[in-house]
Protein backbone atom coordinates (compact mmCIF):
# COMPACT_ATOMS: atom_id res chain seq x y z
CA UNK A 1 23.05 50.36 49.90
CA UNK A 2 25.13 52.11 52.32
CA UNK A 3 25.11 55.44 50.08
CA UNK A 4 21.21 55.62 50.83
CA UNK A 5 21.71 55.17 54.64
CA UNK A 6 22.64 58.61 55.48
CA UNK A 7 19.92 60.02 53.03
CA UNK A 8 17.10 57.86 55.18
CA UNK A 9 18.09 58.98 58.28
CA UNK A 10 17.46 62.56 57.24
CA UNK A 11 14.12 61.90 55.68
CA UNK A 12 13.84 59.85 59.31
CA UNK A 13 14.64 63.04 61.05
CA UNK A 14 12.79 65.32 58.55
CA UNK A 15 9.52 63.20 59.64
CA UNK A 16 10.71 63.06 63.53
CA UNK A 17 10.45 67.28 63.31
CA UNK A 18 7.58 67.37 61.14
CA UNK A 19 5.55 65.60 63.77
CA UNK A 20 6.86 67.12 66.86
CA UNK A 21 6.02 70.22 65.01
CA UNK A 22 2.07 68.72 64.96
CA UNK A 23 2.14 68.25 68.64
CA UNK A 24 3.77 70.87 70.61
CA UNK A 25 2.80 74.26 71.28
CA UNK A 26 0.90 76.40 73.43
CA UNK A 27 -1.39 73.34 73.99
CA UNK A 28 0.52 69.98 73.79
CA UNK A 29 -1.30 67.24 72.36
CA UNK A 30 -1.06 62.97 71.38
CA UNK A 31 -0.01 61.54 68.45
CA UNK A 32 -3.47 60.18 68.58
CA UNK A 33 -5.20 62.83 69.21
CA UNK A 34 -3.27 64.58 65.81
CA UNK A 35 -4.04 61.47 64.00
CA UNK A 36 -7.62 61.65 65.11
CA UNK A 37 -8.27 65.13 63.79
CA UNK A 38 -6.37 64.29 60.54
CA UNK A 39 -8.32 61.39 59.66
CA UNK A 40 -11.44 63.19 60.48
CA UNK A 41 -12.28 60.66 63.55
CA UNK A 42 -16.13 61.01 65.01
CA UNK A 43 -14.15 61.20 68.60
CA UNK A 44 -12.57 63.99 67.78
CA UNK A 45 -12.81 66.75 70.13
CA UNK A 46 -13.60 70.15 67.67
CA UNK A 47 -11.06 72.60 69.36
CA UNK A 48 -8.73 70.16 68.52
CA UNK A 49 -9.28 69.43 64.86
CA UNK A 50 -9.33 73.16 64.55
CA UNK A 51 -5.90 73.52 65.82
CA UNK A 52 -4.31 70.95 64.03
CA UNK A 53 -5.72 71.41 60.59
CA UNK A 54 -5.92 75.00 60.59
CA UNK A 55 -2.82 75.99 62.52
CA UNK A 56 -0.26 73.06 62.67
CA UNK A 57 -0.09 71.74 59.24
CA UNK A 58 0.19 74.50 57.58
CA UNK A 59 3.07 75.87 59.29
CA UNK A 60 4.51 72.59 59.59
CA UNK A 61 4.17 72.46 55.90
CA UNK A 62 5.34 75.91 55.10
CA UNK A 63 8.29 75.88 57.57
CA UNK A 64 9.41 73.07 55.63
CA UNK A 65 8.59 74.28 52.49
CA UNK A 66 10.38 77.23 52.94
CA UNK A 67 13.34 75.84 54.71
CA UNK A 68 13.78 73.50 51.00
CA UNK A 69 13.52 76.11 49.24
CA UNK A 70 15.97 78.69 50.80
CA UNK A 71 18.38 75.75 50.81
CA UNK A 72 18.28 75.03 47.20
CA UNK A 73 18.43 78.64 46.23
CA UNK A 74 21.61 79.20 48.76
CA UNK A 75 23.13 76.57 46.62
CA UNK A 76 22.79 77.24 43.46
CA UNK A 77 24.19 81.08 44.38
CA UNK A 78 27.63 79.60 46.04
CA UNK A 79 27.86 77.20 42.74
CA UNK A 80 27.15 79.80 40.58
CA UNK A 81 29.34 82.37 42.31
CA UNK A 82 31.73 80.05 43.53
CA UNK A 83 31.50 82.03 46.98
CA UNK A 84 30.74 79.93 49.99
CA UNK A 85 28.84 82.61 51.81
CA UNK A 86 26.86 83.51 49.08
CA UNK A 87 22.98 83.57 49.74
CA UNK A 88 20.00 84.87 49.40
CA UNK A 89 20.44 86.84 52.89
CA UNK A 90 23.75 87.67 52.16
CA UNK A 91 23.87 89.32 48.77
CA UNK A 92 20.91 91.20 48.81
CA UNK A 93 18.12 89.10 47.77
CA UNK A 94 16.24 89.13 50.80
CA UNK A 95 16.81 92.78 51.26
CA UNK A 96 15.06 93.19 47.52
CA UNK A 97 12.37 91.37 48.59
CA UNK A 98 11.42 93.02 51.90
CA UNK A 99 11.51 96.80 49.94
CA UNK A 100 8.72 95.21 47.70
CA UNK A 101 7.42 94.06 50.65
CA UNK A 102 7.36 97.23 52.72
CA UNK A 103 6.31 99.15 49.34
CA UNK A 104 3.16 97.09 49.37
CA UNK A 105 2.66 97.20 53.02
CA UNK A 106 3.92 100.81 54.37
CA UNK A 107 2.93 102.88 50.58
CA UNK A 108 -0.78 101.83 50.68
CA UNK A 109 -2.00 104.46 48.53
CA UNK A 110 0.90 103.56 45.72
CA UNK A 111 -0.91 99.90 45.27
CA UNK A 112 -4.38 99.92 46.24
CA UNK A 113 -6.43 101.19 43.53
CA UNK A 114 -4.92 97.97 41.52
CA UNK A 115 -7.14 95.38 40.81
CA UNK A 116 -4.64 93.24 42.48
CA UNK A 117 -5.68 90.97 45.66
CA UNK A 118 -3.40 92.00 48.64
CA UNK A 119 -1.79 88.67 48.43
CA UNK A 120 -0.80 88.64 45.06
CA UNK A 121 0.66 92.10 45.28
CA UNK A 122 2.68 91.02 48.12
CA UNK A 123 4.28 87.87 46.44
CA UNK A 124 4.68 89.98 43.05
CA UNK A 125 6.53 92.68 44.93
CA UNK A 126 8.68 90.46 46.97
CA UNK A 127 9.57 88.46 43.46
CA UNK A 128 10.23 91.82 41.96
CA UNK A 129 12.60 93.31 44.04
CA UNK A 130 14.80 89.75 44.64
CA UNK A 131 14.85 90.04 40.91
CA UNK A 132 16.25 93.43 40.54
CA UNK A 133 18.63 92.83 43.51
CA UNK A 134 19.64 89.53 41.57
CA UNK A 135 20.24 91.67 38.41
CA UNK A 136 22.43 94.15 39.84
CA UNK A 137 24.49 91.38 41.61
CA UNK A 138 24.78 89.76 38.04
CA UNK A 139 26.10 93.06 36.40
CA UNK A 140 28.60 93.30 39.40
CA UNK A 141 29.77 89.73 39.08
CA UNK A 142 30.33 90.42 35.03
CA UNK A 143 31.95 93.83 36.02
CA UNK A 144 34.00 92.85 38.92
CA UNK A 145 34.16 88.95 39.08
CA UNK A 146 35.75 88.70 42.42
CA UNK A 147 33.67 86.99 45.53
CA UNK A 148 35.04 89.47 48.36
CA UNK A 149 33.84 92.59 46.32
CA UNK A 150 31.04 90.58 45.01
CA UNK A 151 29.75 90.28 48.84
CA UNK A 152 30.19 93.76 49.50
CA UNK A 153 28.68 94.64 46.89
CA UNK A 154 25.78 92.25 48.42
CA UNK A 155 25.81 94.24 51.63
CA UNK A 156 25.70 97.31 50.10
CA UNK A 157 22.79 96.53 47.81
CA UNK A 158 20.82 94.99 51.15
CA UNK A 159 21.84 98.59 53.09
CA UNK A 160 20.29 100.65 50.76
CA UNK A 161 17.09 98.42 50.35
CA UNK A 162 16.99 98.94 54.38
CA UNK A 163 17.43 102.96 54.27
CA UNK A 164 14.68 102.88 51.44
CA UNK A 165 12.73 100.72 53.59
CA UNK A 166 13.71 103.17 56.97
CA UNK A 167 12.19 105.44 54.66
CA UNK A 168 8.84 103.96 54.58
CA UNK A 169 8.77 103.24 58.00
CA UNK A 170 9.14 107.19 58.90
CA UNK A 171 6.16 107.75 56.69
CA UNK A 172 4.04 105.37 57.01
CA UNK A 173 0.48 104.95 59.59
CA UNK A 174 1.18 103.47 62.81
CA UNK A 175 -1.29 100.14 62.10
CA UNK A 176 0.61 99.60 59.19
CA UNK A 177 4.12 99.71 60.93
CA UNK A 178 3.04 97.36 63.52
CA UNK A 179 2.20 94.74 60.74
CA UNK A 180 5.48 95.41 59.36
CA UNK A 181 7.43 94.45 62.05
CA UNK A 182 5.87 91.89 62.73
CA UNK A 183 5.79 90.59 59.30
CA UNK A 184 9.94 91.77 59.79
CA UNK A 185 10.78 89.19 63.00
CA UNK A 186 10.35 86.38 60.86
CA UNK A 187 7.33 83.85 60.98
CA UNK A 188 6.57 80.15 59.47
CA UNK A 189 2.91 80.63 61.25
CA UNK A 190 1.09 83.69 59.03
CA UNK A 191 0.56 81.20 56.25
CA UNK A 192 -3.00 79.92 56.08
CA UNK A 193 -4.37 76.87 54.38
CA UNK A 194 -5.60 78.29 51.45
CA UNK A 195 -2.30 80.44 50.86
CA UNK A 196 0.15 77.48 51.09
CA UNK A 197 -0.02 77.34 47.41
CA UNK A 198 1.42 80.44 47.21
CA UNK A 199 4.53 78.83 48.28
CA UNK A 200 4.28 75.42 47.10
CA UNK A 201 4.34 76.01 43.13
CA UNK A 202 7.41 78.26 43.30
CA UNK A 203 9.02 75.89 45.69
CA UNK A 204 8.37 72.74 43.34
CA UNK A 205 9.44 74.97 40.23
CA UNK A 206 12.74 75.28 41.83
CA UNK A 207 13.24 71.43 43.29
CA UNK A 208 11.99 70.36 39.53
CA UNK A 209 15.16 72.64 38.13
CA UNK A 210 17.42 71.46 41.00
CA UNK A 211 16.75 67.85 40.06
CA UNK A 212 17.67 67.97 36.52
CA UNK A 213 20.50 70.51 37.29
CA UNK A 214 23.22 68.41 38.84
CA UNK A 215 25.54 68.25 36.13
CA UNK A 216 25.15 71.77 35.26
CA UNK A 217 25.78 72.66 38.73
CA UNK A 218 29.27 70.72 38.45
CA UNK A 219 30.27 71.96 35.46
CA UNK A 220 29.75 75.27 36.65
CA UNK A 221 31.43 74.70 40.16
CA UNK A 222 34.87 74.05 38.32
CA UNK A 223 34.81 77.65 36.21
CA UNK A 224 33.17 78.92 33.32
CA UNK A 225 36.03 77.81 31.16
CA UNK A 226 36.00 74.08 31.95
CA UNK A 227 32.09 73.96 32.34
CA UNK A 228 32.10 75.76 28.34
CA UNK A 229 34.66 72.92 27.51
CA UNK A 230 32.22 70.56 29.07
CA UNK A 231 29.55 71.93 26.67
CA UNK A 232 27.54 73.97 29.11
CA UNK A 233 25.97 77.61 28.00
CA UNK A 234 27.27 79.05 31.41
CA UNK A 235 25.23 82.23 31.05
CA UNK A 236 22.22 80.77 29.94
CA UNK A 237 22.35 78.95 32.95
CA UNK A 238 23.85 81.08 35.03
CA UNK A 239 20.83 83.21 34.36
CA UNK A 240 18.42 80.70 34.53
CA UNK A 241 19.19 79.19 37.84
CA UNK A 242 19.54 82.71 39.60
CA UNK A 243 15.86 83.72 38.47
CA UNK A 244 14.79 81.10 39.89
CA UNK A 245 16.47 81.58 42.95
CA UNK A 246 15.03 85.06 43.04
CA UNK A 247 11.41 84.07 42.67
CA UNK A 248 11.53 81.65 45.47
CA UNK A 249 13.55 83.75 47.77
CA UNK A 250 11.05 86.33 46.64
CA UNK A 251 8.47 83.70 47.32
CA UNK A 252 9.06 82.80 50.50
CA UNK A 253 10.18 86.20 52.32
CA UNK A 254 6.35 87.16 51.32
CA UNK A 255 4.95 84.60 53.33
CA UNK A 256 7.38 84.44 56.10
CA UNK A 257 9.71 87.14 56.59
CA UNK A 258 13.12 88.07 55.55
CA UNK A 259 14.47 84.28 57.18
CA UNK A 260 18.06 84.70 57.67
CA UNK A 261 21.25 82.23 57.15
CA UNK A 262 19.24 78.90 56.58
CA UNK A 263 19.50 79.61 52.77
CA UNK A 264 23.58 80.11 53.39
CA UNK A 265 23.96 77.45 55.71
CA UNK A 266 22.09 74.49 54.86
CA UNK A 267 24.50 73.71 51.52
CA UNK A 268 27.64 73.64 54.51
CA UNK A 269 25.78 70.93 56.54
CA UNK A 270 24.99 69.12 53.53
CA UNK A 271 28.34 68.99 52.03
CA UNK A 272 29.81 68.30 55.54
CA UNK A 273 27.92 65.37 56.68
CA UNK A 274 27.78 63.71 52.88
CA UNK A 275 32.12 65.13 51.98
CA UNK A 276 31.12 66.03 48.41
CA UNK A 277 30.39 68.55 46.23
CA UNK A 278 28.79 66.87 43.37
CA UNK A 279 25.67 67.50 43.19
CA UNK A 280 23.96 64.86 42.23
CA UNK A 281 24.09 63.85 45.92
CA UNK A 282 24.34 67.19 47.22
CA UNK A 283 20.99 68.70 46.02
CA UNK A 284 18.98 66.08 48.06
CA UNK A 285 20.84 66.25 50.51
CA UNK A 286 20.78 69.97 51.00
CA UNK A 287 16.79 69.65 50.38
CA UNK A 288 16.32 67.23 53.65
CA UNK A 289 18.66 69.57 55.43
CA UNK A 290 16.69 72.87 54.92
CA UNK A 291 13.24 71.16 55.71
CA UNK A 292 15.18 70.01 58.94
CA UNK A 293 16.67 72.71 59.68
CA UNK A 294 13.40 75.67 59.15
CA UNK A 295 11.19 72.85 61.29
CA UNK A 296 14.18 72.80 64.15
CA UNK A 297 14.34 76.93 64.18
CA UNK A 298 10.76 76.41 64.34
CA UNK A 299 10.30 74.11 67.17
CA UNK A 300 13.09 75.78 68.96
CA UNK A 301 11.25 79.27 68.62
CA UNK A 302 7.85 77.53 69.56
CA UNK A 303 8.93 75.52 72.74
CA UNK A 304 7.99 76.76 76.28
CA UNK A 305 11.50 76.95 77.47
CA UNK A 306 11.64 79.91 75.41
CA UNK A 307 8.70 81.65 76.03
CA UNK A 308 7.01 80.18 73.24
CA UNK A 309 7.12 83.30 71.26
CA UNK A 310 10.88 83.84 69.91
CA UNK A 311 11.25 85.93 66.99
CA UNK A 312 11.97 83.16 64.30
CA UNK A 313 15.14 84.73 62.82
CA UNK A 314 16.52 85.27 66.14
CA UNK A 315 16.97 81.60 66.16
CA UNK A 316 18.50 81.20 62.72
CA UNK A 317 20.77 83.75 63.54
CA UNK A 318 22.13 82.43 66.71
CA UNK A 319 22.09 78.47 64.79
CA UNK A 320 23.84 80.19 61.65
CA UNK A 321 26.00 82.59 63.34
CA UNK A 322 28.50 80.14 64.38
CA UNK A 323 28.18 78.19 61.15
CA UNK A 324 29.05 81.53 59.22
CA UNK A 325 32.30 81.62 61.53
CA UNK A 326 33.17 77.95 61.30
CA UNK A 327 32.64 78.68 57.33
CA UNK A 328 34.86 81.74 57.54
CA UNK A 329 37.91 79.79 59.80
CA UNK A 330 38.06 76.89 58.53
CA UNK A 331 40.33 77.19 55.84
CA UNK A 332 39.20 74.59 53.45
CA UNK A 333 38.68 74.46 49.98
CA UNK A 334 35.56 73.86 49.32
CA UNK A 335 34.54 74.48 45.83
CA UNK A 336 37.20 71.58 44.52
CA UNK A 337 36.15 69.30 41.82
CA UNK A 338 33.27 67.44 42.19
């Protein structure tokens, strides 16, 4: 029973930010009064309702969407690569997916004779170009196999995705910049209602996989060599679990930004509060950690103390910065066996 304690507190805490998330903001409100408009009470004042079904959910629900997701994808890329900065803003994933971002928002012309609604085309592109950044960071890993050159590698992928999108930027209409940049600080608050799902399916795809991947994940953690001993088809799955890390990095930096470090980070907080690396009690760990984590960022970036309008990633960077450090200091090994 005690295993299970540490997992309910989480999902305790998860639930503690989820509803804090419901009632702060520019206008504070009651538990009541949130329960009033969810339930659909005849007291309930309009204004109200509006704001909490139309504006609080769903970026309560998308921030932690999003935050699960990055976190499972930022695992399965340190498994897989055995790297424990790997990530999907760290080796170039996120980068992929703004250029199909900024090719769909900045190169109008390029997309809109499609038959493709603008929502769509912006989830397609951001998928697409995670995906190609994903495949050249598979060809390097086969071609180099080393993590440090593996990274760089990473970084240089993500700096030319940035000069292509620079590019775009020079060239594009002032209107459309503006959105851009925006779209650029980082934002769990641009997803409506009736785009949520958007983010939900590829988001369940990938907890689905994670849940029937743990002992793929540990065979893979201790080489390809044991985990081919073990009986595993390492680059079957190898493949596998990094397309699906692409689409829902892809997936998620469509409808909120290029988020930084939660996908890296999260996996470091889970193993350190749980002091394991198999992950059959790591992946749901790691998922309450990145829902906790996005809605934190999120309540941090929201709260009048700072302004009420922080650029989201300028919080994850300054929580993740010092994570990235302790991760780089510390001096521990953490990819032994699980």
């Amino acid at each position: 029973m005690k295993s299970f304690r540490p997992y309910v507190a989480l999902g305790l805490l998860t639930v503690l930010l989820f509803v804090l998330e419901l009632v702060t903001g520019s206008t504070a409100l009651g538990v009541r009064e949130v329960w009033a408009a969810l339930v659909d009470a005849p007291s309930t004042d309009p204004g109200v309702e509006a704001v909490v079904r139309e504006v609080r959910i769903p970026q309560a629900i998308t921030a932690l969407l999003a935050g699960m997701g990055l976190a499972i994808g930022g695992l399965f890329m340190q498994t897989i690569f055995r790297n424990p900065l790997a990530g999907p803003s760290v080796m170039g994933v996120s980068s992929g997916a703004s250029l199909g971002v900024a090719i769909v928002m900045l190169a109008h012309p390029l997309w809109a004779s499609l038959p493709i609604p603008p929502d769509a085309a912006l989830m397609v592109a951001a998928m697409g170009g995670a995906l190609a950044v994903l495949a050249l960071v598979m060809f390097a890993d086969r071609r180099l196999g080393d993590g440090v050159t593996l990274l760089i590698v990473g970084l240089l992928i993500s700096y030319l995705c940035s000069a292509l999108v620079s590019v775009l930027q020079a060239t594009s209409s002032a209107q459309a910049l503006q959105g851009f940049v925006f779209w650029g600080m980082g934002s769990f608050g641009g997803v409506s209602s009736d785009r949520l799902l958007w983010l939900a399916i590829p988001v369940a795809t990938t907890l689905v996989v994670a849940v029937f991947s743990p002992k793929t994940l540990n065979a893979l953690l201790l080489g390809d060599d044991h985990a081919t001993t073990l009986g595993v088809d390492t680059r079957r799955s190898r493949r596998r679990l990094l397309w699906i890390t692409g689409i829902v990095a892809g997936a998620v930096t469509a409808c909120c930004g290029p988020i930084a470090f939660i996908g890296m980070v999260t996996p470091h907080l889970a193993r350190g509060m749980f002091r394991t690396n198999d992950h059959r009690k790591l992946i749901p760990a790691t998922v309450l950690c990145g829902g906790s984590l996005a809605l934190l960022c999120d309540l941090i970036a929201r709260s009048d103390f700072m302004g009420g309008s922080l650029p989201l990633n300028a919080v994850t960077s300054l929580l993740g910065a010092p994570m990235v450090a302790w991760v780089l200091f510390s001096g521990k090994r953490w990819s032994s066996s699980a």
